[in-house]
PDB file of N, CA and C in Angstrom:
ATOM      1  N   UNK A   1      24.590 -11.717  -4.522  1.00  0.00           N
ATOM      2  CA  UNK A   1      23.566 -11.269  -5.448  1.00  0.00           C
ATOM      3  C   UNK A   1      23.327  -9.777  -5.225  1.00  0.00           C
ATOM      4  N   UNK A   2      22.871  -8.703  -6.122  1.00  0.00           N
ATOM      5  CA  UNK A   2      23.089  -7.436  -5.869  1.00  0.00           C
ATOM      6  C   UNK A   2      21.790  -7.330  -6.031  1.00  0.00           C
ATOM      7  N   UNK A   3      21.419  -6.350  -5.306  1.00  0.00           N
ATOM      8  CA  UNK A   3      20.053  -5.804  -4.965  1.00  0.00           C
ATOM      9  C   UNK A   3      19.056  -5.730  -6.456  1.00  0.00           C
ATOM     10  N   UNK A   4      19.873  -4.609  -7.755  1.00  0.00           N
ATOM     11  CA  UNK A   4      18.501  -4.876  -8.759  1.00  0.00           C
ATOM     12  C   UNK A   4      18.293  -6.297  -9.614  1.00  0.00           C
ATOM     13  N   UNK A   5      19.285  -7.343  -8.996  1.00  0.00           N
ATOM     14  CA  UNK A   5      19.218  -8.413  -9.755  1.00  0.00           C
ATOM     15  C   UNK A   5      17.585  -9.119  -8.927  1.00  0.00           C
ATOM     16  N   UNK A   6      16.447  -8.733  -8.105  1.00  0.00           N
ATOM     17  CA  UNK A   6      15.529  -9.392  -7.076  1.00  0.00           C
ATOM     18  C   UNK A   6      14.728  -8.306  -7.321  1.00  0.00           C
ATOM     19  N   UNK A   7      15.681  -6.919  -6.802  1.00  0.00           N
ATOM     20  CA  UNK A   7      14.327  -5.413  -6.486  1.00  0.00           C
ATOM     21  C   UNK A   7      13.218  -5.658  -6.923  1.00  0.00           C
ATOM     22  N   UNK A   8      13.309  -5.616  -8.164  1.00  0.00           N
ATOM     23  CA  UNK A   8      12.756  -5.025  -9.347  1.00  0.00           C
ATOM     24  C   UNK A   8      10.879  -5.901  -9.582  1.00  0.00           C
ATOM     25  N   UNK A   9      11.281  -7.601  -9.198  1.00  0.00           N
ATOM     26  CA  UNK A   9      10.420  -8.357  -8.813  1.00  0.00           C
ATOM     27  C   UNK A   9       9.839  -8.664  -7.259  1.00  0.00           C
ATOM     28  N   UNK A  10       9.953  -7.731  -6.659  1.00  0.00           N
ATOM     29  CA  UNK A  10       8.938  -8.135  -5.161  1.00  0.00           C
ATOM     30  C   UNK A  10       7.975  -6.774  -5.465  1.00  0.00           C
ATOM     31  N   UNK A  11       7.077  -7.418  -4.911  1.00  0.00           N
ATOM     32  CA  UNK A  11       5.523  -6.702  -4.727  1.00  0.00           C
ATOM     33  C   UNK A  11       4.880  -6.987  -3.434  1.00  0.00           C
ATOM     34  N   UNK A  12       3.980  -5.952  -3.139  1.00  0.00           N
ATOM     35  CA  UNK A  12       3.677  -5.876  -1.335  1.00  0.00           C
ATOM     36  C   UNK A  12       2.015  -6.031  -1.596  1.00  0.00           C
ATOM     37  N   UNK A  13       1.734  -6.867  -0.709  1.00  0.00           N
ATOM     38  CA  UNK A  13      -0.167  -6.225  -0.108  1.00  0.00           C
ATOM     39  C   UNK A  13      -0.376  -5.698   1.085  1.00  0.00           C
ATOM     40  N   UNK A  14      -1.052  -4.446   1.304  1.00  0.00           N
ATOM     41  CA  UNK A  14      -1.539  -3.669   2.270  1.00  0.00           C
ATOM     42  C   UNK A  14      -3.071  -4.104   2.553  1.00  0.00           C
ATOM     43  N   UNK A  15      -3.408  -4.381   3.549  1.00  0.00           N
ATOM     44  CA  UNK A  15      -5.163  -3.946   3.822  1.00  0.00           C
ATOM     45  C   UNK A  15      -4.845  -2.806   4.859  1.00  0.00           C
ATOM     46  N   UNK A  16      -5.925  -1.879   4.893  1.00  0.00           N
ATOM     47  CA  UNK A  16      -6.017  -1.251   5.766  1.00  0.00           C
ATOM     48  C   UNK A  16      -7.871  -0.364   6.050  1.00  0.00           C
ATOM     49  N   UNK A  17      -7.970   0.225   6.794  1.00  0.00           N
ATOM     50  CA  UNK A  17      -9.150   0.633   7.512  1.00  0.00           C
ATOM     51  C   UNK A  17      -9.763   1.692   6.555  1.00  0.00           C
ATOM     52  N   UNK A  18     -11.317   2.138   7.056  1.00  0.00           N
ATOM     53  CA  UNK A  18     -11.285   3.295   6.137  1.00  0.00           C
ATOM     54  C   UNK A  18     -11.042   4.640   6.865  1.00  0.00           C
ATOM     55  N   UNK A  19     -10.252   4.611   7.654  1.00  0.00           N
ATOM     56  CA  UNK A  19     -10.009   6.192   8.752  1.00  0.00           C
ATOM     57  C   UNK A  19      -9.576   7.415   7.059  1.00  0.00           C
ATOM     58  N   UNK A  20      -9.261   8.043   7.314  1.00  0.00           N
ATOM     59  CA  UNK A  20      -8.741   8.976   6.007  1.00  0.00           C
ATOM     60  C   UNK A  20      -7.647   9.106   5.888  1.00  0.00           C
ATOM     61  N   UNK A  21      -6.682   8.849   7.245  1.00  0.00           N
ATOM     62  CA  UNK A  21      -5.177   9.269   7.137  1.00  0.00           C
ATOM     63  C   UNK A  21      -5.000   7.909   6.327  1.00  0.00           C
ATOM     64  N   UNK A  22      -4.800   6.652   5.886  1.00  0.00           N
ATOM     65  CA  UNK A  22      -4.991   5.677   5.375  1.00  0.00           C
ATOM     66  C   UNK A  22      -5.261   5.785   3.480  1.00  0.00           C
ATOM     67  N   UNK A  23      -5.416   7.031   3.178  1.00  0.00           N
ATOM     68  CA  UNK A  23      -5.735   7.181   1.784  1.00  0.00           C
ATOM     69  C   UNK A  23      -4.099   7.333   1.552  1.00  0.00           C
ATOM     70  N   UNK A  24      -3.076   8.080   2.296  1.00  0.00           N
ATOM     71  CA  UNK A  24      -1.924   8.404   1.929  1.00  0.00           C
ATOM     72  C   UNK A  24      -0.780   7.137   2.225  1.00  0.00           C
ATOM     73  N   UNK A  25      -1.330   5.537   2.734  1.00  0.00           N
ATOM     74  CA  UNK A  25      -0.300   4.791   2.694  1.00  0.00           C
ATOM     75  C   UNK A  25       0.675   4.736   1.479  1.00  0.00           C
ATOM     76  N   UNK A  26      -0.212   4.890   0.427  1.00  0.00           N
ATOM     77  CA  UNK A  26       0.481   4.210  -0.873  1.00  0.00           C
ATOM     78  C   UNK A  26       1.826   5.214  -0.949  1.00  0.00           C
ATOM     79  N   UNK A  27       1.577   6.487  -0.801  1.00  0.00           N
ATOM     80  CA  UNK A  27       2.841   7.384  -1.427  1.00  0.00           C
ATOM     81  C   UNK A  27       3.881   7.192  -0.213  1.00  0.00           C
ATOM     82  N   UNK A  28       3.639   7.200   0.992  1.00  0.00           N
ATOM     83  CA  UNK A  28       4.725   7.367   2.233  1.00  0.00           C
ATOM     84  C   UNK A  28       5.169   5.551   1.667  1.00  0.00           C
ATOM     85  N   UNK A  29       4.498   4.604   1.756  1.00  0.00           N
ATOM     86  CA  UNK A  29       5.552   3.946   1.357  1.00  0.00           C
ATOM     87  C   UNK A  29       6.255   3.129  -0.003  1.00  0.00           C
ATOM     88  N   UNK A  30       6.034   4.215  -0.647  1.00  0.00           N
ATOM     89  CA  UNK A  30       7.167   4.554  -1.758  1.00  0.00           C
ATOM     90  C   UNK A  30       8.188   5.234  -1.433  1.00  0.00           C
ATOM     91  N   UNK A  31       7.610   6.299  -1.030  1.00  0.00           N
ATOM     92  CA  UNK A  31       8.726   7.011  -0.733  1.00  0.00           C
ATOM     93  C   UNK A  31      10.021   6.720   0.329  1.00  0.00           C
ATOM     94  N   UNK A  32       9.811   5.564   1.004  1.00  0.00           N
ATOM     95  CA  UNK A  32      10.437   5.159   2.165  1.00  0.00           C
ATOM     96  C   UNK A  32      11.367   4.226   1.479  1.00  0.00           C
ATOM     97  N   UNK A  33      10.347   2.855   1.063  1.00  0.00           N
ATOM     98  CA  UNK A  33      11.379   2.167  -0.323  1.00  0.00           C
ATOM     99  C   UNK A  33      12.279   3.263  -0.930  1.00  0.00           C
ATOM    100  N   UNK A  34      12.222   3.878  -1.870  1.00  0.00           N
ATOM    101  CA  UNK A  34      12.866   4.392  -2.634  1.00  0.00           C
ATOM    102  C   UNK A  34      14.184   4.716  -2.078  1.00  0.00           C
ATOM    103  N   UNK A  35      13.634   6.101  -0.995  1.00  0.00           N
ATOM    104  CA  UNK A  35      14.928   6.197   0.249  1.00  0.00           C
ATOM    105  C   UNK A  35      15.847   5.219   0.615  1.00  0.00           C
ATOM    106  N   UNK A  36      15.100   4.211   0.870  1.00  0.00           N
ATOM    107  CA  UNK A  36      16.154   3.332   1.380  1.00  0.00           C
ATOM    108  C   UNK A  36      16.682   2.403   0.544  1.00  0.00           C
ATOM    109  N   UNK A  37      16.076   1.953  -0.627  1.00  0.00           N
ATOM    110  CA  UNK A  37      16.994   1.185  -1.684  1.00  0.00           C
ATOM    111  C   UNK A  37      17.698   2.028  -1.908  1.00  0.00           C
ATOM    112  N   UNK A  38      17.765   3.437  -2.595  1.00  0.00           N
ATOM    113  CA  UNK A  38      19.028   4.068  -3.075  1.00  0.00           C
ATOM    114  C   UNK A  38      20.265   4.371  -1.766  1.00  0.00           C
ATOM    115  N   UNK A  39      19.740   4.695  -0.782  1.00  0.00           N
ATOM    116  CA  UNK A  39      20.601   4.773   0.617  1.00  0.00           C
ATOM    117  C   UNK A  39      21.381   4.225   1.136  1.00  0.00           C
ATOM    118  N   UNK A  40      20.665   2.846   1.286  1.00  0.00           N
ATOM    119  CA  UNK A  40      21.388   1.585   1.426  1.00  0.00           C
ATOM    120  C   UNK A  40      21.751   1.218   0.566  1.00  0.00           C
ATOM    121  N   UNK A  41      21.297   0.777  -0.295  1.00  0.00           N
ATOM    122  CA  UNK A  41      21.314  -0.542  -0.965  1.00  0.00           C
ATOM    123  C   UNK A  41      22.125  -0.172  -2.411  1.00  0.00           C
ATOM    124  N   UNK A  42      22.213   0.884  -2.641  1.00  0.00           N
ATOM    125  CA  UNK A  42      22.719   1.605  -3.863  1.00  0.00           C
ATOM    126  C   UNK A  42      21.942   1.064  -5.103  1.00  0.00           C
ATOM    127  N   UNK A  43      20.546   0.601  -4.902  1.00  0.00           N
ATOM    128  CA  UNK A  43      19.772  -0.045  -6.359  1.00  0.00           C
ATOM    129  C   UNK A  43      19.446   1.624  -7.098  1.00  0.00           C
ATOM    130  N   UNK A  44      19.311   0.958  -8.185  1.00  0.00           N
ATOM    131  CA  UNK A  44      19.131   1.378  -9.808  1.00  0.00           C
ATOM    132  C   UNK A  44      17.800   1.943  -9.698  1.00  0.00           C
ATOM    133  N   UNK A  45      16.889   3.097 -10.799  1.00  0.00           N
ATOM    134  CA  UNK A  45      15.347   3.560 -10.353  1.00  0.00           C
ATOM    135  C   UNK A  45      14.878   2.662 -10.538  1.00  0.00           C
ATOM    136  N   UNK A  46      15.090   1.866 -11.378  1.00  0.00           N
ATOM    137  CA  UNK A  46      14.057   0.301 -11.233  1.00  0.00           C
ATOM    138  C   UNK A  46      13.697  -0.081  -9.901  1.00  0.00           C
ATOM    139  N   UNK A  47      14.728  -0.418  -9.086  1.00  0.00           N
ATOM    140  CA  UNK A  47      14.202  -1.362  -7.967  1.00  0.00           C
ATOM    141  C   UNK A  47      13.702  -0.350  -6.873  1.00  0.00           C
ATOM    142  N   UNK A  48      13.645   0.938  -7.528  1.00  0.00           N
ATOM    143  CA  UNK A  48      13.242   1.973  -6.467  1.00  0.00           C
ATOM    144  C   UNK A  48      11.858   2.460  -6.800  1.00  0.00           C
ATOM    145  N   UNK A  49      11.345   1.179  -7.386  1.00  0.00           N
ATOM    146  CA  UNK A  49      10.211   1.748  -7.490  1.00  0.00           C
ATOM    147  C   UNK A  49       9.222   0.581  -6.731  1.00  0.00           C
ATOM    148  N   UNK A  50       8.578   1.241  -5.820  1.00  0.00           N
ATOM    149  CA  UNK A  50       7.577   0.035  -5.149  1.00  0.00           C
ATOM    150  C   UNK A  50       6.421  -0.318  -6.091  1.00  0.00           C
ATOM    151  N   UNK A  51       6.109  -1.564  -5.992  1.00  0.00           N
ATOM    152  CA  UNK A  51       4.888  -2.495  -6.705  1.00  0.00           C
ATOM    153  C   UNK A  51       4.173  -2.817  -5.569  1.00  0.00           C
ATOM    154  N   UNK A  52       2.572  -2.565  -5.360  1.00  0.00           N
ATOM    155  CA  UNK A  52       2.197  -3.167  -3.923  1.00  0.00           C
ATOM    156  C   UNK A  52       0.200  -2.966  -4.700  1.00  0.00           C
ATOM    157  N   UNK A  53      -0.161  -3.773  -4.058  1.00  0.00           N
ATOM    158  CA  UNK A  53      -1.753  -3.673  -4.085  1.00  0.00           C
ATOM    159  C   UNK A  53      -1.865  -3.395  -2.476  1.00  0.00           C
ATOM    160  N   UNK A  54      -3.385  -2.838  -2.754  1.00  0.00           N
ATOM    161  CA  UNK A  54      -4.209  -2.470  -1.474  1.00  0.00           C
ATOM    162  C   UNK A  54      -5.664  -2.636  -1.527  1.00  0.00           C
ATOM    163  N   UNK A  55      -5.901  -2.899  -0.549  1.00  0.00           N
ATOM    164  CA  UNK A  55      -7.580  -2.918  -0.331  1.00  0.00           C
ATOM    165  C   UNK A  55      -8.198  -2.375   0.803  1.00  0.00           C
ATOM    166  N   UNK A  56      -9.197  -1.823   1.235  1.00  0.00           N
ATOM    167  CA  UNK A  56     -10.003  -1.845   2.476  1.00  0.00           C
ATOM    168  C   UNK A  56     -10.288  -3.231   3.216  1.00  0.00           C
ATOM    169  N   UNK A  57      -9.974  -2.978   4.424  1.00  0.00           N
ATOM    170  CA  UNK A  57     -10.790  -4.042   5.598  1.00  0.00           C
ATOM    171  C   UNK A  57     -12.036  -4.061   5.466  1.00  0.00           C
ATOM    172  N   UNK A  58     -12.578  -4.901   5.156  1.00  0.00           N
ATOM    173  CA  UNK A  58     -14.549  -4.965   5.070  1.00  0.00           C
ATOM    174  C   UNK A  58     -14.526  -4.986   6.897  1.00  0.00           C
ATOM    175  N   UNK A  59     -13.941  -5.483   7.637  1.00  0.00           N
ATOM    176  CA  UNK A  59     -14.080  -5.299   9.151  1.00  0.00           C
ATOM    177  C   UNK A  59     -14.292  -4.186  10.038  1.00  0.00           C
ATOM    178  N   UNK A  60     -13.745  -2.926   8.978  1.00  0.00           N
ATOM    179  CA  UNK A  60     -14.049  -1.901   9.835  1.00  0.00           C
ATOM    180  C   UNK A  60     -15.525  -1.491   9.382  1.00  0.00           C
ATOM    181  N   UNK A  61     -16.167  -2.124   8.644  1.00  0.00           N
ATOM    182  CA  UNK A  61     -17.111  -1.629   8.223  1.00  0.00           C
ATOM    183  C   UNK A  61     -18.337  -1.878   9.049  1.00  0.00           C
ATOM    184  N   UNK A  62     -18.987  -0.776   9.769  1.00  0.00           N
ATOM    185  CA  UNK A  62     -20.265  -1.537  10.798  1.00  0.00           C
ATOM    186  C   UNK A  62     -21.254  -0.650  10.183  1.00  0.00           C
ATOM    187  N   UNK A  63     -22.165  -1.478  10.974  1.00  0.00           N
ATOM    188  CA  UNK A  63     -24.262  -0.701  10.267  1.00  0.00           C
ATOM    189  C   UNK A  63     -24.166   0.979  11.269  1.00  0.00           C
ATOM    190  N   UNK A  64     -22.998   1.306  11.459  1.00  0.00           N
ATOM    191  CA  UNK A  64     -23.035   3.090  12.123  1.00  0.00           C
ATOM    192  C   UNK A  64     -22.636   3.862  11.043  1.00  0.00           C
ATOM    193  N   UNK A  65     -21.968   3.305   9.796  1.00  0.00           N
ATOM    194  CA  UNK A  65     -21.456   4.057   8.910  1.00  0.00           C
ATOM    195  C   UNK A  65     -22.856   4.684   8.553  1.00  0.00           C
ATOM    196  N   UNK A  66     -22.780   5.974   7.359  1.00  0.00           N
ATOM    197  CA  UNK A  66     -23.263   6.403   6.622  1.00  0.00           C
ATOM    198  C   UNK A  66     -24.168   5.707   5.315  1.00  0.00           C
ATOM    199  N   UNK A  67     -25.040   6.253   5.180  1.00  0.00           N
ATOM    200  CA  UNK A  67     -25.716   5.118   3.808  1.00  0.00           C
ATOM    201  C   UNK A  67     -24.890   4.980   2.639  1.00  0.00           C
ATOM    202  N   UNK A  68     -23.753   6.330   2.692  1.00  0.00           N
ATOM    203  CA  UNK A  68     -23.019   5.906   1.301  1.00  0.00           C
ATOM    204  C   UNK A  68     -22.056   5.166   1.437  1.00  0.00           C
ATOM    205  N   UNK A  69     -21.500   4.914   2.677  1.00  0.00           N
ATOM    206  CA  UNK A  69     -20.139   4.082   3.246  1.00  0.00           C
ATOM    207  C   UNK A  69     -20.313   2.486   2.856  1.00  0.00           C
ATOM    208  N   UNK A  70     -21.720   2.500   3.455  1.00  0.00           N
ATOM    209  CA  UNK A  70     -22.162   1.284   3.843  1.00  0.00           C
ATOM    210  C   UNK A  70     -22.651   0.483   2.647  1.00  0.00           C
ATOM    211  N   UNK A  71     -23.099   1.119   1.786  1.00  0.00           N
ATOM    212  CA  UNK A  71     -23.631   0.988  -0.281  1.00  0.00           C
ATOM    213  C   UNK A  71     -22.036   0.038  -0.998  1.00  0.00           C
ATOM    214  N   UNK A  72     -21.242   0.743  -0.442  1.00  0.00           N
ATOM    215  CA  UNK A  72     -19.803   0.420  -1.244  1.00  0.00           C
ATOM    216  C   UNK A  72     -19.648  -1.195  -0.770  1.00  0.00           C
ATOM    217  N   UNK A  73     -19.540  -1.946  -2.006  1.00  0.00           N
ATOM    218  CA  UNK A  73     -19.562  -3.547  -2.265  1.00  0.00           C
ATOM    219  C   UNK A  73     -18.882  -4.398  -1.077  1.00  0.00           C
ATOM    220  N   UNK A  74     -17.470  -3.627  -0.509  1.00  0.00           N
ATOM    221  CA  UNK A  74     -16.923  -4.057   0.181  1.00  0.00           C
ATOM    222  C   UNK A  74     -17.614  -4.571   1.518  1.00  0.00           C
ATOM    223  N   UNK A  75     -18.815  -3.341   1.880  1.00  0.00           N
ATOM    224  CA  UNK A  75     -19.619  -3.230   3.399  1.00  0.00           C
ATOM    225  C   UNK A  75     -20.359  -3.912   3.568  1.00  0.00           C
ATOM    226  N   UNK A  76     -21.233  -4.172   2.345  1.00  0.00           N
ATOM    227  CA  UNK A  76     -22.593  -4.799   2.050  1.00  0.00           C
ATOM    228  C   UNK A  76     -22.417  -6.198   3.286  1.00  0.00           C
ATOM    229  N   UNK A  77     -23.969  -6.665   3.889  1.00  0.00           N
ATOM    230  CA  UNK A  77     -23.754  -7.682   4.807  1.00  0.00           C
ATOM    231  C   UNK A  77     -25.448  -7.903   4.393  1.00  0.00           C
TER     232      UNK A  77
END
């Protein structure tokens, strides 16, 4: 089976924290997919394109945050 006959249909979920370096997951891993389907894998721009959702951890969220941190739906307790 050749790679864009699958690529094209997988999709990823991320959770992650609210630190700030964490705002830039989404693009580094695209860009890593991409690299490496065309690298390896010799797929088509279709399958070089990542599909993925993300969300925040409500876990990192404690009563030390900020009043506006802590407002956002995710924090609420």
């Amino acid at each position: 089976m050749h790679i864009d006959d699958f690529a094209p249909n997988l999709s990823f979920f991320f959770s992650y924290g609210m630190d700030p370096e964490y705002s830039v997951i989404g693009r580094v891993a695209r860009r890593i997919w991409a690299v490496a389907m065309k690298n390896k894998y010799g797929a088509n721009e279709r399958s070089q394109k990542l599909k993925f959702h993300s969300q925040t951890s409500a876990g990192r969220c404690t009563r030390r945050r900020s009043r506006s941190m802590t407002s956002a739906p995710h924090c609420r307790r």
